[in-house]
C-alpha atoms as a PDB file:
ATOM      1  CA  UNK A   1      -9.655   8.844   9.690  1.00  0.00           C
ATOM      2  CA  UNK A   2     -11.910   6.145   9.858  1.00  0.00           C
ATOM      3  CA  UNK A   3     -11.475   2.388  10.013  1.00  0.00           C
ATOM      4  CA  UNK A   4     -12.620   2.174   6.874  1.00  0.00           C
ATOM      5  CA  UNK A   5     -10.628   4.748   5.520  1.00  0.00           C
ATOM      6  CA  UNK A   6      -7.428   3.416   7.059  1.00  0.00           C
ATOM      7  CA  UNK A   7      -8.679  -0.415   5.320  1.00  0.00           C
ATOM      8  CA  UNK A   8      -9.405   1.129   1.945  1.00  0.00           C
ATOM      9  CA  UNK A   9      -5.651   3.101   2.038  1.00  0.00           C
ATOM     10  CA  UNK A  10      -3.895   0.094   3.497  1.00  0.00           C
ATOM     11  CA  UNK A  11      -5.306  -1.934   0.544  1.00  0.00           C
ATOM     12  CA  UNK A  12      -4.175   0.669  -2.239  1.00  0.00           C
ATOM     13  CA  UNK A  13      -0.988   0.569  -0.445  1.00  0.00           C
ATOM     14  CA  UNK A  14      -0.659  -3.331  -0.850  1.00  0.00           C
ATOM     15  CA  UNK A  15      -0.915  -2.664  -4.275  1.00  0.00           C
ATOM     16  CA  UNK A  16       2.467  -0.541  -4.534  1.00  0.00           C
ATOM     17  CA  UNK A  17       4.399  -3.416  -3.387  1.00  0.00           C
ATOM     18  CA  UNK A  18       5.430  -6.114  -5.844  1.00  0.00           C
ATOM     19  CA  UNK A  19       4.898  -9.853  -5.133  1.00  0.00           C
ATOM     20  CA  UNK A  20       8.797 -10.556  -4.254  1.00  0.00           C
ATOM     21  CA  UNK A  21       8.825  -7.267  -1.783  1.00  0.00           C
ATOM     22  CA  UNK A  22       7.265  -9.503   0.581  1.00  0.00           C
ATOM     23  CA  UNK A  23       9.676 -12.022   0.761  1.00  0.00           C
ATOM     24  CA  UNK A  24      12.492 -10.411   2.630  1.00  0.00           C
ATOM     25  CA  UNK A  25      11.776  -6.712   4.207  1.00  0.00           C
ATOM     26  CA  UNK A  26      15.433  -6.156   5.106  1.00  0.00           C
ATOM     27  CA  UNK A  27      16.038  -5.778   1.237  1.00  0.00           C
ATOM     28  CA  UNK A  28      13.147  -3.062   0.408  1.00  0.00           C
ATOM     29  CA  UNK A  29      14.293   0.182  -1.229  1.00  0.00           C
ATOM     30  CA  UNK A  30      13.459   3.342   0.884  1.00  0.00           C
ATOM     31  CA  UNK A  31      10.579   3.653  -1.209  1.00  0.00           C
ATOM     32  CA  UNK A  32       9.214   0.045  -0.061  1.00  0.00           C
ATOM     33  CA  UNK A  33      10.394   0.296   2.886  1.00  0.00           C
ATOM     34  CA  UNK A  34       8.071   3.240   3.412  1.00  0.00           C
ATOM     35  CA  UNK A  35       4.848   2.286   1.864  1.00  0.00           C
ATOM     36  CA  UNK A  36       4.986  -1.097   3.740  1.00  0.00           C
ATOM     37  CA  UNK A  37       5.985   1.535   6.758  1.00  0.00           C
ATOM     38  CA  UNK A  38       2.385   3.335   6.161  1.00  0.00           C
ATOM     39  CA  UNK A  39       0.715   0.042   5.585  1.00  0.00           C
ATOM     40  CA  UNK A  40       1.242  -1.834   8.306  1.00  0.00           C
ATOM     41  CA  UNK A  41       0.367   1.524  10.633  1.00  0.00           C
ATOM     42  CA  UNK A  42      -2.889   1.368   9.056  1.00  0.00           C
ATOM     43  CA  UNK A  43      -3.447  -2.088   9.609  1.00  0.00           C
ATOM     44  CA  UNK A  44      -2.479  -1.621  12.904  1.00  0.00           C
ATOM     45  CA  UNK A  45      -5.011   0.899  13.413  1.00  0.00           C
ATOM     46  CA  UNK A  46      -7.928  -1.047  11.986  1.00  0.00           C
ATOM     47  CA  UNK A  47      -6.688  -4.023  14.661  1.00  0.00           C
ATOM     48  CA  UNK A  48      -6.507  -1.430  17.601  1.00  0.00           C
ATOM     49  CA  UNK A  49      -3.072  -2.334  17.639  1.00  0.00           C
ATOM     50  CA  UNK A  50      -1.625   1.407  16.967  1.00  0.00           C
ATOM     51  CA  UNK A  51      -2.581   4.920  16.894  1.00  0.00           C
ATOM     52  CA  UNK A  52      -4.396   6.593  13.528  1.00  0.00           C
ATOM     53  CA  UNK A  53      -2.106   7.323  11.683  1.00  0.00           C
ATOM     54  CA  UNK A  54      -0.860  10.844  10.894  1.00  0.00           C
ATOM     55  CA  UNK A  55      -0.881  12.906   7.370  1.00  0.00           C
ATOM     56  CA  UNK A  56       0.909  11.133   4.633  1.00  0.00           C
ATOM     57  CA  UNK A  57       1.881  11.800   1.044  1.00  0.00           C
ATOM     58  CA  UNK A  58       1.641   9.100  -1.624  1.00  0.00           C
ATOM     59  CA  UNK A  59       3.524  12.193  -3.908  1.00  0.00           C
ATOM     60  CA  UNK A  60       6.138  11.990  -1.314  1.00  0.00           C
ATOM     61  CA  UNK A  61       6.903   8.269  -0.765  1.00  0.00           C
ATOM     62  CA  UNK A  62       7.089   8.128  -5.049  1.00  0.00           C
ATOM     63  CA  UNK A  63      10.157  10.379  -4.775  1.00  0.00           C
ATOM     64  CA  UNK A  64      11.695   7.816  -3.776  1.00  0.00           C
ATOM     65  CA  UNK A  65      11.735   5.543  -6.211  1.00  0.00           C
ATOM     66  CA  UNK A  66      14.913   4.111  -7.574  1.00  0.00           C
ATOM     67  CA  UNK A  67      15.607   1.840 -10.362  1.00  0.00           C
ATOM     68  CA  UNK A  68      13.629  -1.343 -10.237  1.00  0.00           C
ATOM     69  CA  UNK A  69      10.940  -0.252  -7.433  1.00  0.00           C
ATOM     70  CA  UNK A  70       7.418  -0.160  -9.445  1.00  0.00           C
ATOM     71  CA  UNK A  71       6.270   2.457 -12.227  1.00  0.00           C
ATOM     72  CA  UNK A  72       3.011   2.127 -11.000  1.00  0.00           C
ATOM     73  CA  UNK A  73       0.759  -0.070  -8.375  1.00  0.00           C
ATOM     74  CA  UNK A  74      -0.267  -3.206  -9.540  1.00  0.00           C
ATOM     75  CA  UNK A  75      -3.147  -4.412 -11.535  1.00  0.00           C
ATOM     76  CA  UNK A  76      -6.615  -4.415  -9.357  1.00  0.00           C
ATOM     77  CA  UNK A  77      -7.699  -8.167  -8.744  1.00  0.00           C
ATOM     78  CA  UNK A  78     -10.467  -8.893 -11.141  1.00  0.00           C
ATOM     79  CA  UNK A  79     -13.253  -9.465  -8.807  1.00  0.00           C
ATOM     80  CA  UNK A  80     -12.520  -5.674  -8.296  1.00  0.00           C
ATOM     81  CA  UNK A  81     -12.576  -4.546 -12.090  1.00  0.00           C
ATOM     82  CA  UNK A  82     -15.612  -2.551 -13.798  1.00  0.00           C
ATOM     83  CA  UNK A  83     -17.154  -3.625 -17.160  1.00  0.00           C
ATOM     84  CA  UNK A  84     -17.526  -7.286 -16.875  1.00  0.00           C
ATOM     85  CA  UNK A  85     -21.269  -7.051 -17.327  1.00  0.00           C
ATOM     86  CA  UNK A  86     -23.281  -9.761 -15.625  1.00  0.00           C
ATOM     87  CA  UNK A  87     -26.156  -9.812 -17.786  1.00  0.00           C
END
């Protein structure tokens, strides 16, 4: 993996986890718990803080999911949307 790679994951990661899941860690679901888990090993990485992180499953962590974690990751920023033709 790449720094790059590990930067580009880390960011699609960031957008699993909901606004208020960063204000108090101790009260993530397993599911949270584990994406910020694979998030911050990633950003870790890119620092040269940690190790490159091993195989992961996206699939997997989504098992987890209980009531009230997200149906889906959240909306891309818009500087990061298509179609907004600059003509």
């Amino acid at each position: 993996m790449t720094q790059f790679e590990a930067l580009l994951e880390a960011g699609i990661l960031t957008m699993w986890l909901p606004p208020w899941a960063t204000d108090d860690p101790a009260k993530d679901t397993r599911f949270l718990a584990t994406v910020r888990a694979r998030r911050d090993a990633l950003e870790a990485y890119v620092r040269g803080e940690g190790p490159e992180p091993g195989a992961w499953s996206l699939d997997e962590a989504l098992k987890l999911r209980v009531k009230g974690d997200p149906k889906g990751p959240r909306p891309l920023p818009s500087a990061f949307r298509t179609g907004g033709g600059h003509g």
